[in-house]
Each structure stands twice: as structure tokens, then as C-alpha cells.
PDB file of N, CA and C in Angstrom:
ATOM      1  N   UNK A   1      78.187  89.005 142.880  1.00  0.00           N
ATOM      2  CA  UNK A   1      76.762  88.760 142.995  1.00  0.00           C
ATOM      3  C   UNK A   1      76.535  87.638 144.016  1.00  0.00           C
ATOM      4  N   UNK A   2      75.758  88.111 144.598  1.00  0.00           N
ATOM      5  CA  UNK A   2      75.166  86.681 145.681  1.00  0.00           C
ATOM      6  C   UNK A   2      74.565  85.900 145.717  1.00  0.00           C
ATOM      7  N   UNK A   3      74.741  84.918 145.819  1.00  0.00           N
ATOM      8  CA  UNK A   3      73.939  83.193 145.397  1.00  0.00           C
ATOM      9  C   UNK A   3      72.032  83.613 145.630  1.00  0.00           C
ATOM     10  N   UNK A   4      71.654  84.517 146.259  1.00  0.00           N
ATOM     11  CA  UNK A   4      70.369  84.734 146.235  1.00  0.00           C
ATOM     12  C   UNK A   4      70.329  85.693 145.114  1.00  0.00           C
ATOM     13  N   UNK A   5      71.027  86.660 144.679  1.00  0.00           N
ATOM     14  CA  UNK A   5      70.594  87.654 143.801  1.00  0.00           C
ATOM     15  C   UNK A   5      71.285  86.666 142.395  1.00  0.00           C
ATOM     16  N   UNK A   6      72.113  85.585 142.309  1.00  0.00           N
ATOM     17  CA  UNK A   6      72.304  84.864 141.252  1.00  0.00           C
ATOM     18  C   UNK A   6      70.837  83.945 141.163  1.00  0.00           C
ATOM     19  N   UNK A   7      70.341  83.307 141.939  1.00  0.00           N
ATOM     20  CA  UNK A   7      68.816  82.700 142.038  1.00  0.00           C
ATOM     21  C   UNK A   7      67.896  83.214 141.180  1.00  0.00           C
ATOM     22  N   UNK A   8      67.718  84.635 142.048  1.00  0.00           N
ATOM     23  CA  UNK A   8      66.448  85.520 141.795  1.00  0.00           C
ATOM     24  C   UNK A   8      66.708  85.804 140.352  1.00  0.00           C
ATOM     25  N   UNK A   9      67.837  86.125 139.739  1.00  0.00           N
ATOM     26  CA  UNK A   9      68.491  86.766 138.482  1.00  0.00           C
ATOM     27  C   UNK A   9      67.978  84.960 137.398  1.00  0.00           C
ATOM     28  N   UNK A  10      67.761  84.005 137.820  1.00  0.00           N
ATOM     29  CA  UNK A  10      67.835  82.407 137.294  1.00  0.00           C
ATOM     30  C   UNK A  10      65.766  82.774 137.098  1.00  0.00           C
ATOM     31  N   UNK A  11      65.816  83.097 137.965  1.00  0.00           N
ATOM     32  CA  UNK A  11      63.901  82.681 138.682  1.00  0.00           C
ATOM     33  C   UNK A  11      63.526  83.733 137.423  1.00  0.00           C
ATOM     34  N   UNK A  12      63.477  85.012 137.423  1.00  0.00           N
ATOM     35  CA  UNK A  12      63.603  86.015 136.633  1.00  0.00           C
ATOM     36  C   UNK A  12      63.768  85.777 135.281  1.00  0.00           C
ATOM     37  N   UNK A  13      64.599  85.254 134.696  1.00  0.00           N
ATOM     38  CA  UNK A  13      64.905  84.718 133.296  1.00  0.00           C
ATOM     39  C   UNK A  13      64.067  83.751 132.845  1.00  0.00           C
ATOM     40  N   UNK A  14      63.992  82.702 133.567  1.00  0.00           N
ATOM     41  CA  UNK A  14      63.143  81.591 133.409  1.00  0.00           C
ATOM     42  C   UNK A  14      61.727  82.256 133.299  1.00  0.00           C
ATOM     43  N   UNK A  15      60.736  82.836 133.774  1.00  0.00           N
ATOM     44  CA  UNK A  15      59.779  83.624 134.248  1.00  0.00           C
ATOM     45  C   UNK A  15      59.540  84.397 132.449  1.00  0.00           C
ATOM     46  N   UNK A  16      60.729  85.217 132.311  1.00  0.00           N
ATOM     47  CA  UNK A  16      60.222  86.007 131.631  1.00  0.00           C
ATOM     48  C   UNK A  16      60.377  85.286 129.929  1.00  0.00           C
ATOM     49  N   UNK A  17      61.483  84.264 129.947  1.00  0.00           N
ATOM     50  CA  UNK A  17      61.918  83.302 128.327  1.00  0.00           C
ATOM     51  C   UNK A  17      60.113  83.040 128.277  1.00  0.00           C
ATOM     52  N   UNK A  18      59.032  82.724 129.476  1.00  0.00           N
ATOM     53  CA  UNK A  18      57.989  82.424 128.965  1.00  0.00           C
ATOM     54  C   UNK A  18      56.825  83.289 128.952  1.00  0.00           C
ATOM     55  N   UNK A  19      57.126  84.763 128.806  1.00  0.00           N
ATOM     56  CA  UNK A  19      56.439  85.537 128.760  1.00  0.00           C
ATOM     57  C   UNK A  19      55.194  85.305 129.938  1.00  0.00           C
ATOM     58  N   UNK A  20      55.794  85.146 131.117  1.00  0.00           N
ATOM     59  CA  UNK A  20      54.544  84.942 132.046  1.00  0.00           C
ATOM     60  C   UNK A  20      54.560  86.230 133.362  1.00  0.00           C
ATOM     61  N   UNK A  21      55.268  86.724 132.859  1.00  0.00           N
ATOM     62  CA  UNK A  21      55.263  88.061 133.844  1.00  0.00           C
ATOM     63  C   UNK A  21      53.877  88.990 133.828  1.00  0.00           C
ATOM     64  N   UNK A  22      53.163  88.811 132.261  1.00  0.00           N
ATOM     65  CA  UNK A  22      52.485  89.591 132.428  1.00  0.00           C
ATOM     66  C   UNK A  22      50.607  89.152 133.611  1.00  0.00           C
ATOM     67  N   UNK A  23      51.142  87.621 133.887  1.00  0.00           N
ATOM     68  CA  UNK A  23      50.368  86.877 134.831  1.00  0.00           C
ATOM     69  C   UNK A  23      50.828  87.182 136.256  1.00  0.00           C
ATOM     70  N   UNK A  24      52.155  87.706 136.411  1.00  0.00           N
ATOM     71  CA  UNK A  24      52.378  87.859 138.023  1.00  0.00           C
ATOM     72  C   UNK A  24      52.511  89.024 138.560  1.00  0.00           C
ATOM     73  N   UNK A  25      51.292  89.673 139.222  1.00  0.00           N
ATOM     74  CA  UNK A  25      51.001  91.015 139.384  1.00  0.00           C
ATOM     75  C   UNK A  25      51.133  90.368 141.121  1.00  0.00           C
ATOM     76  N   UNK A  26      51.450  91.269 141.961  1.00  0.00           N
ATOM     77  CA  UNK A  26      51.784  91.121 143.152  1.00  0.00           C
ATOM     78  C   UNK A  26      50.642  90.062 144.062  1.00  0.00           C
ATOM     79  N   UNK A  27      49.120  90.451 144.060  1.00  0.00           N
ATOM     80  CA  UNK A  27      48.602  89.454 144.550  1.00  0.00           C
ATOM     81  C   UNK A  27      48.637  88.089 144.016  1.00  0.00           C
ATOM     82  N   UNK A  28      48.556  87.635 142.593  1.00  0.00           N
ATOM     83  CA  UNK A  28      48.852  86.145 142.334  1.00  0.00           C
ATOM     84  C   UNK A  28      50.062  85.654 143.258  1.00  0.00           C
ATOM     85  N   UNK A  29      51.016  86.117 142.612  1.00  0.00           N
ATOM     86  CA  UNK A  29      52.196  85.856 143.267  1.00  0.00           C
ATOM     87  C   UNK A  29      52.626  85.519 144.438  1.00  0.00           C
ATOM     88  N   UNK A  30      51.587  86.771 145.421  1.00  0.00           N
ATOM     89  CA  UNK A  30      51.991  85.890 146.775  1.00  0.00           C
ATOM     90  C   UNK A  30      50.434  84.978 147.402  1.00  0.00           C
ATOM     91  N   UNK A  31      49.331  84.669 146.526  1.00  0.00           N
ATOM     92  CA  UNK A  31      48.816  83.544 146.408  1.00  0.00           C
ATOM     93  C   UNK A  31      49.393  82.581 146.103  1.00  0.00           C
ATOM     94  N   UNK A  32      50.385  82.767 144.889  1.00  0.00           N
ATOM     95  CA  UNK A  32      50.490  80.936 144.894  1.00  0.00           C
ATOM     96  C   UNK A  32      51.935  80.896 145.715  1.00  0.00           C
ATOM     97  N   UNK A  33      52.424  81.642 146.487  1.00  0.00           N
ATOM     98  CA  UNK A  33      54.079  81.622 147.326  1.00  0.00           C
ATOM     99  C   UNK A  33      52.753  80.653 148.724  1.00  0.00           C
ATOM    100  N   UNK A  34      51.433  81.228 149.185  1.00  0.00           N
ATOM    101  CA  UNK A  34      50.706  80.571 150.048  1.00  0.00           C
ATOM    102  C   UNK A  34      50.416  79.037 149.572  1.00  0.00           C
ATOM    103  N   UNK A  35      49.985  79.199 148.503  1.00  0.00           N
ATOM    104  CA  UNK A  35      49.526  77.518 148.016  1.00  0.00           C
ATOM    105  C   UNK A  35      50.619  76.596 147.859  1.00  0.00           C
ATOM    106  N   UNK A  36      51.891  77.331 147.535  1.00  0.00           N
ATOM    107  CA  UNK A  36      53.341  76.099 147.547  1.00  0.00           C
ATOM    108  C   UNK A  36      53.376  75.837 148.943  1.00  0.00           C
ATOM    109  N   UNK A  37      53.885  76.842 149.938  1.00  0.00           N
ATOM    110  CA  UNK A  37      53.307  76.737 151.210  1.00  0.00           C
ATOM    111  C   UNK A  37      52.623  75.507 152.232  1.00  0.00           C
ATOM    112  N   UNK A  38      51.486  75.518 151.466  1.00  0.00           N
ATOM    113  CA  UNK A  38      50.018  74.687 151.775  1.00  0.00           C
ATOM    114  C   UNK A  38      50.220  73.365 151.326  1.00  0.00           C
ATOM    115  N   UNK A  39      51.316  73.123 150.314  1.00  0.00           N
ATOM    116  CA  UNK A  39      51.383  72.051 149.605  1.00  0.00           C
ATOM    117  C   UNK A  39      52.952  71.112 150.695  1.00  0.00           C
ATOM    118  N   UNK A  40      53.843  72.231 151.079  1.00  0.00           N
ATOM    119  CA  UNK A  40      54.914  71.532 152.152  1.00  0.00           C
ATOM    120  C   UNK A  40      54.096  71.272 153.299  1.00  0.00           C
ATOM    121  N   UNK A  41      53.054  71.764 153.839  1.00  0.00           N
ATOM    122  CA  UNK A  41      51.907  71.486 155.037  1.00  0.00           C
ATOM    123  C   UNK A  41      51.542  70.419 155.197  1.00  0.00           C
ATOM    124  N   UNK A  42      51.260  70.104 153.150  1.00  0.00           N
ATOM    125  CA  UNK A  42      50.389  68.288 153.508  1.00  0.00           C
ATOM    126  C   UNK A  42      51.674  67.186 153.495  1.00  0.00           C
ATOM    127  N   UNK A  43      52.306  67.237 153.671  1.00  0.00           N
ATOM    128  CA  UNK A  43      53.452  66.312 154.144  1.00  0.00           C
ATOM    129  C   UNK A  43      53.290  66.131 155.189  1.00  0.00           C
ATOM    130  N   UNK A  44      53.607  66.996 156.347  1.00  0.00           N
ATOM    131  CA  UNK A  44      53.156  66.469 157.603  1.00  0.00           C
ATOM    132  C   UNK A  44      51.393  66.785 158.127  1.00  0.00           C
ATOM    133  N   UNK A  45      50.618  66.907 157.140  1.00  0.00           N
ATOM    134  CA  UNK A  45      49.308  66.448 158.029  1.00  0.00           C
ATOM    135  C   UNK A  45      49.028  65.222 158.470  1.00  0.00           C
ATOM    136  N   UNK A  46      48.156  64.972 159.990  1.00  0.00           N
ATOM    137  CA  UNK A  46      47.792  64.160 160.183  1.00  0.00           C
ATOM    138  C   UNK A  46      48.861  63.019 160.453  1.00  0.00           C
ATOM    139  N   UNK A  47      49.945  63.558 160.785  1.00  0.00           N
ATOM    140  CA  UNK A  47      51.078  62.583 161.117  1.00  0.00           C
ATOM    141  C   UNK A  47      51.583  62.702 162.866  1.00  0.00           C
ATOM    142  N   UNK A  48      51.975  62.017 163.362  1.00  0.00           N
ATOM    143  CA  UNK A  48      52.642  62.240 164.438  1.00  0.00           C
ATOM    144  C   UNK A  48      54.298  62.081 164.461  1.00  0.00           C
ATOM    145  N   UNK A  49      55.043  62.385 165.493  1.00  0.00           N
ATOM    146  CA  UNK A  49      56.039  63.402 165.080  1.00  0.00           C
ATOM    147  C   UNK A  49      56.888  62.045 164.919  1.00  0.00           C
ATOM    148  N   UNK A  50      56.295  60.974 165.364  1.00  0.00           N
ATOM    149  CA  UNK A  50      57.388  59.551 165.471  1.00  0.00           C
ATOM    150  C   UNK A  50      57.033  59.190 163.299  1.00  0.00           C
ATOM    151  N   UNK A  51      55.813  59.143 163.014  1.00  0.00           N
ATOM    152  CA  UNK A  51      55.178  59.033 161.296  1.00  0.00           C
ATOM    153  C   UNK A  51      56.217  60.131 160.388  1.00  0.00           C
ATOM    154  N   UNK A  52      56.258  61.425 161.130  1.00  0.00           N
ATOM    155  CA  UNK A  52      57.019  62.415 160.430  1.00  0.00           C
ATOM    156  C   UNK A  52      58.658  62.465 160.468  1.00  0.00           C
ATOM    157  N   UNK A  53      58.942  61.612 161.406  1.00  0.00           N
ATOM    158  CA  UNK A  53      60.162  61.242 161.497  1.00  0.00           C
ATOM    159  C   UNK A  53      60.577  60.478 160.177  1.00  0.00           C
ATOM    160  N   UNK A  54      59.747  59.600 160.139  1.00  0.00           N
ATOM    161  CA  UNK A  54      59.955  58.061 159.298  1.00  0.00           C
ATOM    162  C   UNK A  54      59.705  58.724 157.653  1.00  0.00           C
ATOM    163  N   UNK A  55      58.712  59.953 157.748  1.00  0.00           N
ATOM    164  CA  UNK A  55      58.403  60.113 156.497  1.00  0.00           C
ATOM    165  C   UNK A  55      59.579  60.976 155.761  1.00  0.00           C
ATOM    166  N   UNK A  56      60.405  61.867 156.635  1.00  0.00           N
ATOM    167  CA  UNK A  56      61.396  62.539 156.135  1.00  0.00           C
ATOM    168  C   UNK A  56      62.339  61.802 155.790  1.00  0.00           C
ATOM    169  N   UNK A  57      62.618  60.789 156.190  1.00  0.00           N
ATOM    170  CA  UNK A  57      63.868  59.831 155.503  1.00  0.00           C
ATOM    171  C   UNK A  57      63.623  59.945 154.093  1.00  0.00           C
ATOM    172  N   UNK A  58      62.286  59.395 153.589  1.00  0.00           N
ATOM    173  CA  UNK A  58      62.273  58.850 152.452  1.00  0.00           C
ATOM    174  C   UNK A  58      61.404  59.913 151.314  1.00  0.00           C
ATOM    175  N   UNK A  59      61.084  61.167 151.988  1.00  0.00           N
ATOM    176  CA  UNK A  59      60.447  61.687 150.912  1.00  0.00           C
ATOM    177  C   UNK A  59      61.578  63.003 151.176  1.00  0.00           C
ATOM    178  N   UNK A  60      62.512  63.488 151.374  1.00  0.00           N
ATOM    179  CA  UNK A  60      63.489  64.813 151.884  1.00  0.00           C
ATOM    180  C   UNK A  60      63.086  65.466 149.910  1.00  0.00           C
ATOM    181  N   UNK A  61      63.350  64.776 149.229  1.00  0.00           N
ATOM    182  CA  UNK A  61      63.552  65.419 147.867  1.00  0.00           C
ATOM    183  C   UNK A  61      62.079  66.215 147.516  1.00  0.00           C
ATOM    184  N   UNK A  62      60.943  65.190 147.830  1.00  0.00           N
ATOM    185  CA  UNK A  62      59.880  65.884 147.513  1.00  0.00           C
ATOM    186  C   UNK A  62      59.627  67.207 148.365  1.00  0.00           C
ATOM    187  N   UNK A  63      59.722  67.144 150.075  1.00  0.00           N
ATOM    188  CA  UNK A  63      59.765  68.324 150.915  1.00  0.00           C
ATOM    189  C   UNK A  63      60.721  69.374 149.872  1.00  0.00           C
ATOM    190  N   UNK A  64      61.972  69.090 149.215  1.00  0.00           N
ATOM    191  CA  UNK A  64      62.463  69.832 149.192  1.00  0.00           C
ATOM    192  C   UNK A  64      62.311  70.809 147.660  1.00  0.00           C
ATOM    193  N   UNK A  65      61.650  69.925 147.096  1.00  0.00           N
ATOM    194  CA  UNK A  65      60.687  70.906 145.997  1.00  0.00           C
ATOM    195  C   UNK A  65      59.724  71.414 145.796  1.00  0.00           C
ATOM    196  N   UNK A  66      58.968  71.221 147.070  1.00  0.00           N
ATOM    197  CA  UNK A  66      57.748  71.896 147.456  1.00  0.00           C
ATOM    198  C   UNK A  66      58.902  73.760 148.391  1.00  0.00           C
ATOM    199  N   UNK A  67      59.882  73.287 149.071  1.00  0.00           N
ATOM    200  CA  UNK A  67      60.544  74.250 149.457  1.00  0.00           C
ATOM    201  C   UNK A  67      60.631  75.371 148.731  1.00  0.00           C
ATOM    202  N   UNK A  68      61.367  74.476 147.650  1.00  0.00           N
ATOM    203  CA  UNK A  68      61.762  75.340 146.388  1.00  0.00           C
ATOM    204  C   UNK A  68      60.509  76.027 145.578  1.00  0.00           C
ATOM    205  N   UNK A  69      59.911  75.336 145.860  1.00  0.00           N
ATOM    206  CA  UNK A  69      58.679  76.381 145.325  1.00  0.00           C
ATOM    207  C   UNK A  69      58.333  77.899 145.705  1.00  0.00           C
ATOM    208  N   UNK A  70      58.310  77.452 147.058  1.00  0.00           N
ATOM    209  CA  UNK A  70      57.663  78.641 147.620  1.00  0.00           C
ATOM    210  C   UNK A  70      59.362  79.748 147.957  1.00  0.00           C
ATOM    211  N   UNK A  71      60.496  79.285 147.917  1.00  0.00           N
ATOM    212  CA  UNK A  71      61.267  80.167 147.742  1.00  0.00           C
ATOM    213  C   UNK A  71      61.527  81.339 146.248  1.00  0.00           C
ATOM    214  N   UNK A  72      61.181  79.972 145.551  1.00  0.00           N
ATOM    215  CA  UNK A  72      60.502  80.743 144.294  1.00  0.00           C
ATOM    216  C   UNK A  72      59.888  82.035 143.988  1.00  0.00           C
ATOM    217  N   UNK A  73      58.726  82.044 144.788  1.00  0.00           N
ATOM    218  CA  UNK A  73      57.476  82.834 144.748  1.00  0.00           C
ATOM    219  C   UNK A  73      58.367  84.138 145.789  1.00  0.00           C
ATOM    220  N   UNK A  74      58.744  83.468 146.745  1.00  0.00           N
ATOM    221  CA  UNK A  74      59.706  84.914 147.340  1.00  0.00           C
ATOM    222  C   UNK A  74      60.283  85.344 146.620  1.00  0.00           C
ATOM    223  N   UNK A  75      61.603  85.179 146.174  1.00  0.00           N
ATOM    224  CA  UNK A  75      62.122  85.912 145.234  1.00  0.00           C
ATOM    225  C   UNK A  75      61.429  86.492 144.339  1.00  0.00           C
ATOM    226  N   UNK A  76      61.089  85.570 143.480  1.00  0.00           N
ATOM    227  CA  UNK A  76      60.392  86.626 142.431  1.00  0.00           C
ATOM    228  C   UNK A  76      59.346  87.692 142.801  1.00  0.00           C
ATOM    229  N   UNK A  77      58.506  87.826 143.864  1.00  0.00           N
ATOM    230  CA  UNK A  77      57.576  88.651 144.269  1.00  0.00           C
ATOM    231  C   UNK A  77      58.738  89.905 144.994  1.00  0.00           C
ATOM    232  N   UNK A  78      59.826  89.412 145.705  1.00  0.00           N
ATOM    233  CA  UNK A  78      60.770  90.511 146.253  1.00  0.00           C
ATOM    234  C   UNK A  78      61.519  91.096 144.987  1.00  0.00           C
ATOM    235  N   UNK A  79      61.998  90.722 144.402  1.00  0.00           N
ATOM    236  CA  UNK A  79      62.506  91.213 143.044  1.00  0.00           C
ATOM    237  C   UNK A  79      61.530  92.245 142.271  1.00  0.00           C
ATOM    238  N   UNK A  80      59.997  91.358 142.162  1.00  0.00           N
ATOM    239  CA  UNK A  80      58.967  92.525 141.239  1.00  0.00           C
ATOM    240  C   UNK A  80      58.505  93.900 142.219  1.00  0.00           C
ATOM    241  N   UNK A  81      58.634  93.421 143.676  1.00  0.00           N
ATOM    242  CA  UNK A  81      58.420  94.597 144.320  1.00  0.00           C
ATOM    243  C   UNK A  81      59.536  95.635 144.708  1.00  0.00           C
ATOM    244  N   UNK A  82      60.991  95.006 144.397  1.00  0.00           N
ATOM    245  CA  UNK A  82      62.151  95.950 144.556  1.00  0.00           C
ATOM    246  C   UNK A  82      62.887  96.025 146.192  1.00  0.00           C
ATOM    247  N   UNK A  83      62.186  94.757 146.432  1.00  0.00           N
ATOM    248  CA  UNK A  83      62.567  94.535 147.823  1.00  0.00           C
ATOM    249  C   UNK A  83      63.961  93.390 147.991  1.00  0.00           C
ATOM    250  N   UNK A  84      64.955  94.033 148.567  1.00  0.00           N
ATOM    251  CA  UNK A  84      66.018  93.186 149.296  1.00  0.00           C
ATOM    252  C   UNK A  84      65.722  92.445 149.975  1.00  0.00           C
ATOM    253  N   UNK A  85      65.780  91.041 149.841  1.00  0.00           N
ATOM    254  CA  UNK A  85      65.125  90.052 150.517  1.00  0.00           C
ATOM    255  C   UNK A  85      66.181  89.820 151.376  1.00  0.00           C
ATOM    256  N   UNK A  86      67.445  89.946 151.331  1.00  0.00           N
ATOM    257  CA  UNK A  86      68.531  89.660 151.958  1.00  0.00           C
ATOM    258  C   UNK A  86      68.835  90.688 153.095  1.00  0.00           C
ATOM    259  N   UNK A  87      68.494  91.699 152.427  1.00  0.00           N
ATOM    260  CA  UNK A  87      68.582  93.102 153.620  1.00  0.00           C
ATOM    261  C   UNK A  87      67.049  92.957 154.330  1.00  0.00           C
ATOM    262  N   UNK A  88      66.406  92.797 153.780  1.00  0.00           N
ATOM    263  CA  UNK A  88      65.202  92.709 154.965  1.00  0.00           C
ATOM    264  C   UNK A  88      64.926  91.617 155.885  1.00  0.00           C
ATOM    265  N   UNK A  89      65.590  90.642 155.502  1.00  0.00           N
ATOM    266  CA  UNK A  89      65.685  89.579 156.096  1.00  0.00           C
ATOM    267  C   UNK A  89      66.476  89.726 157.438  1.00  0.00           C
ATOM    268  N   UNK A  90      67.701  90.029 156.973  1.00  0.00           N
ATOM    269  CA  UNK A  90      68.786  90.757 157.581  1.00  0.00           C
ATOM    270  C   UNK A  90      68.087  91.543 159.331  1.00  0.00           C
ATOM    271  N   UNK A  91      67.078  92.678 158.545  1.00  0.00           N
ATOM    272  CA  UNK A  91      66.805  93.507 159.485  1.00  0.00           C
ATOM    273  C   UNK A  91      65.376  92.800 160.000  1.00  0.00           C
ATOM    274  N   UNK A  92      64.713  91.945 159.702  1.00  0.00           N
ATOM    275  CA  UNK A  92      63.716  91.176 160.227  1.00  0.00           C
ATOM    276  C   UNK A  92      64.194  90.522 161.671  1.00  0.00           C
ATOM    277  N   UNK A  93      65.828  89.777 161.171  1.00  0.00           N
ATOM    278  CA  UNK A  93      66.427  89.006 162.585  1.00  0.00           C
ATOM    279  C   UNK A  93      66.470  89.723 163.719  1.00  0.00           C
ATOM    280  N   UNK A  94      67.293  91.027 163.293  1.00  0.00           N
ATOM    281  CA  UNK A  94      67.691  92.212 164.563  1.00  0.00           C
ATOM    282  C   UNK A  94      66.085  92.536 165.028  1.00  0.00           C
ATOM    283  N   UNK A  95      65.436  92.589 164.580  1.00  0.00           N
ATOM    284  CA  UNK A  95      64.117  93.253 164.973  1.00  0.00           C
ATOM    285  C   UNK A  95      63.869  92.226 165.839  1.00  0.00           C
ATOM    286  N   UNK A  96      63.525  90.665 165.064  1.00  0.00           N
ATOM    287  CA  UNK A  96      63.339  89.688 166.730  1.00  0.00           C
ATOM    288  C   UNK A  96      63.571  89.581 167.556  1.00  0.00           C
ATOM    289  N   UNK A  97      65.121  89.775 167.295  1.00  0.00           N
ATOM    290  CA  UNK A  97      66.333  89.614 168.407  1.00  0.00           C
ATOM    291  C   UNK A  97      65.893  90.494 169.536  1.00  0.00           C
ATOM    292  N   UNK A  98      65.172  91.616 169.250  1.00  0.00           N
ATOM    293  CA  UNK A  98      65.033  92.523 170.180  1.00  0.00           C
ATOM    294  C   UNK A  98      63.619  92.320 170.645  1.00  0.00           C
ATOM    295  N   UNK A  99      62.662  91.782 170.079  1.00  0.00           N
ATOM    296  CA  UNK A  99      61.683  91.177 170.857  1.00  0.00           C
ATOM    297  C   UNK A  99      61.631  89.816 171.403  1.00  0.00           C
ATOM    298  N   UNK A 100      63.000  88.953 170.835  1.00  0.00           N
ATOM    299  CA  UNK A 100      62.795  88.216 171.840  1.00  0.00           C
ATOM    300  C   UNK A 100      64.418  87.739 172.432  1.00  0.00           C
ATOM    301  N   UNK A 101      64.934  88.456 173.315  1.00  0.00           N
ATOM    302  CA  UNK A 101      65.970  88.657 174.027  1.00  0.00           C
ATOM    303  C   UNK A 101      66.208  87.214 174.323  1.00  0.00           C
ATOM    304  N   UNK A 102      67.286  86.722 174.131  1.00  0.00           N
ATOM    305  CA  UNK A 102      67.479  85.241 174.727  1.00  0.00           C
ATOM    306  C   UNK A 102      67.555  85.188 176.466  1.00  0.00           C
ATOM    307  N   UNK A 103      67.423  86.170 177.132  1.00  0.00           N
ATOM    308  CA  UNK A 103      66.998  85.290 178.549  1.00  0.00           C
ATOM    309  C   UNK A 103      65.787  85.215 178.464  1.00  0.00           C
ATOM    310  N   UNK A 104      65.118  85.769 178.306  1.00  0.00           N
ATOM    311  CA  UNK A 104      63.352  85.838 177.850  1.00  0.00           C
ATOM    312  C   UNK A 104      62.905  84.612 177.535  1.00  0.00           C
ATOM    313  N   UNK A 105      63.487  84.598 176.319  1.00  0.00           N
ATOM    314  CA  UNK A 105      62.687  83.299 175.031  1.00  0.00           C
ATOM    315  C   UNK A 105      63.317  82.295 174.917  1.00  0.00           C
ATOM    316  N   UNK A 106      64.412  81.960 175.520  1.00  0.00           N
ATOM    317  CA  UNK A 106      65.504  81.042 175.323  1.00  0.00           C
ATOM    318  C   UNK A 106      64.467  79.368 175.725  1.00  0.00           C
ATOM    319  N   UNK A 107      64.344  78.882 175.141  1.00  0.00           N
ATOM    320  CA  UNK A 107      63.503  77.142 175.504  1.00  0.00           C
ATOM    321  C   UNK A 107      62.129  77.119 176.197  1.00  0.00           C
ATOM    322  N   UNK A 108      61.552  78.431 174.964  1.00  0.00           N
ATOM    323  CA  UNK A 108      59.785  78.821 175.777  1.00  0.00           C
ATOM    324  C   UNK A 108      59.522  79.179 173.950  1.00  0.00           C
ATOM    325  N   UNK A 109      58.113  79.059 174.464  1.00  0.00           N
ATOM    326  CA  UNK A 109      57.456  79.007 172.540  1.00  0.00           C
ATOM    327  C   UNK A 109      56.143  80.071 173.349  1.00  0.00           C
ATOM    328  N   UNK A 110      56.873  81.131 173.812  1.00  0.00           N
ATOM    329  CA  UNK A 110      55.686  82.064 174.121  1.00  0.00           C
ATOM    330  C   UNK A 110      56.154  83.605 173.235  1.00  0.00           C
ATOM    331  N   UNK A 111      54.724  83.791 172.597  1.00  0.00           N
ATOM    332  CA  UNK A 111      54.955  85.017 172.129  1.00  0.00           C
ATOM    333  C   UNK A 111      55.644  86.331 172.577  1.00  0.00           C
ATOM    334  N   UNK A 112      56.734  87.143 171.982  1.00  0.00           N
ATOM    335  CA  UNK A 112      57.144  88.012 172.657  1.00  0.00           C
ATOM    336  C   UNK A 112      56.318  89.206 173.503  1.00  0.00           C
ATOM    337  N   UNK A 113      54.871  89.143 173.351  1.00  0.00           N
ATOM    338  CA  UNK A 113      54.283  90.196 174.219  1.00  0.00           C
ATOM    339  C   UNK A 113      53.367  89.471 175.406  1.00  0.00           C
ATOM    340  N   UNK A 114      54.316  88.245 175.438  1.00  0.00           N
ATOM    341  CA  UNK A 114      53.940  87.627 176.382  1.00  0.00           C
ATOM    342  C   UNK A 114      54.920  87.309 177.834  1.00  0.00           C
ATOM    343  N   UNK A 115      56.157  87.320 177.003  1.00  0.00           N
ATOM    344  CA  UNK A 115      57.345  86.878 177.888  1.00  0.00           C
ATOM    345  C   UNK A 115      57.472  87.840 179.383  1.00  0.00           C
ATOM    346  N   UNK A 116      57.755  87.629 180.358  1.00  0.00           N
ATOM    347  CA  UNK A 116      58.103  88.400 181.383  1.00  0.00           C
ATOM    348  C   UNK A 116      59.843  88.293 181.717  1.00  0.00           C
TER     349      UNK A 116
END
């Protein structure tokens, strides 16, 4: 078993010991995967990148349970929908890869239907 399908199999158990499955119907779910989201966002609002430097030293644990949140909400929403998060993920990369070819995109932040 794979450390993501051992996760999801953790997220899953936990979820259901509290009978709250019957609250996570696909749109909640990936509402609140947006609002954990929204919540790693306000860490760096309104900061500049020298403030966000300084702030990651000392808050990494909190970033990193706001992370965990919203990895959360993936899994469990890929799990209730029967989706391989690992295989789609997988085939998400190759798909970029091919829209954005590294002579293309290589040290440019331009959209791939932009690149020449």
C-alpha cells in the first residue's frame, strides 16, 4: 500500500469513527478543500517577499497544517469520488509536460497558449 493510499485509508477512518460522511457530499467537500486553501493564502497576505521570508522561519508548522488540511479534503473527496489521485496526478504532469515543453517554458511564467 502506498503512503497516499495508507493516508487516504487514515483520513477515511477518522471521517467515518465520527459518522460525518453523511455531511460530505462532493460539493461541501471541495468547498471546504477551497476554504483550507484560503486559510494557507492568509499567511502570506499583504506581505512582501523579504516579511514572507522572515514569516516562514517561525510559523513553517502552522503553514504546514493549514497544508494538511487542504490535502485532507483531496484525498478524501478523491477517494469518495473513486478517483486515483496518484494516477491522475501522474497523468496531469505528462499532460503539462506537453504543454509546456522545457525549451518553451523553461524561466518564463507565461501561459502555455501563449509561449512561442
Amino acid at each position: 500500500m502506498s503512503d497516499i493510499q495508507e493516508l487516504t485509508k487514515t483520513i477515511v477512518a477518522f471521517r467515518d469513527t465520527r459518522d460525518w460522511k453523511k455531511f460530505h457530499n462532493p460539493k461541501d467537500v471541495a468547498l471546504s478543500m477551497v476554504l483550507e486553501a484560503g486559510e494557507v493564502m492568509e499567511h502570506f497576505q499583504w506581505k512582501s517577499q523579504k516579511e514572507i521570508d522572515e514569516y516562514i522561519k517561525t510559523n513553517k508548522d502552522d503553514i504546514g497544517e493549514e497544508l494538511a488540511d487542504v490535502l485532507y479534503w483531496v484525498l478524501l473527496l478523491s477517494n469518495d469520488l473513486g478517483i486515483d489521485i496518484k494516477a491522475a496526478t501522474e497523468r496531469k504532469i505528462v499532460k503539462n509536460g506537453e504543454k509546456y515543453p522545457v525549451e518553451k517554458s523553461k524561466g518564463v511564467a507565461t501561459k502555455y497558449n501563449k509561449l512561442s
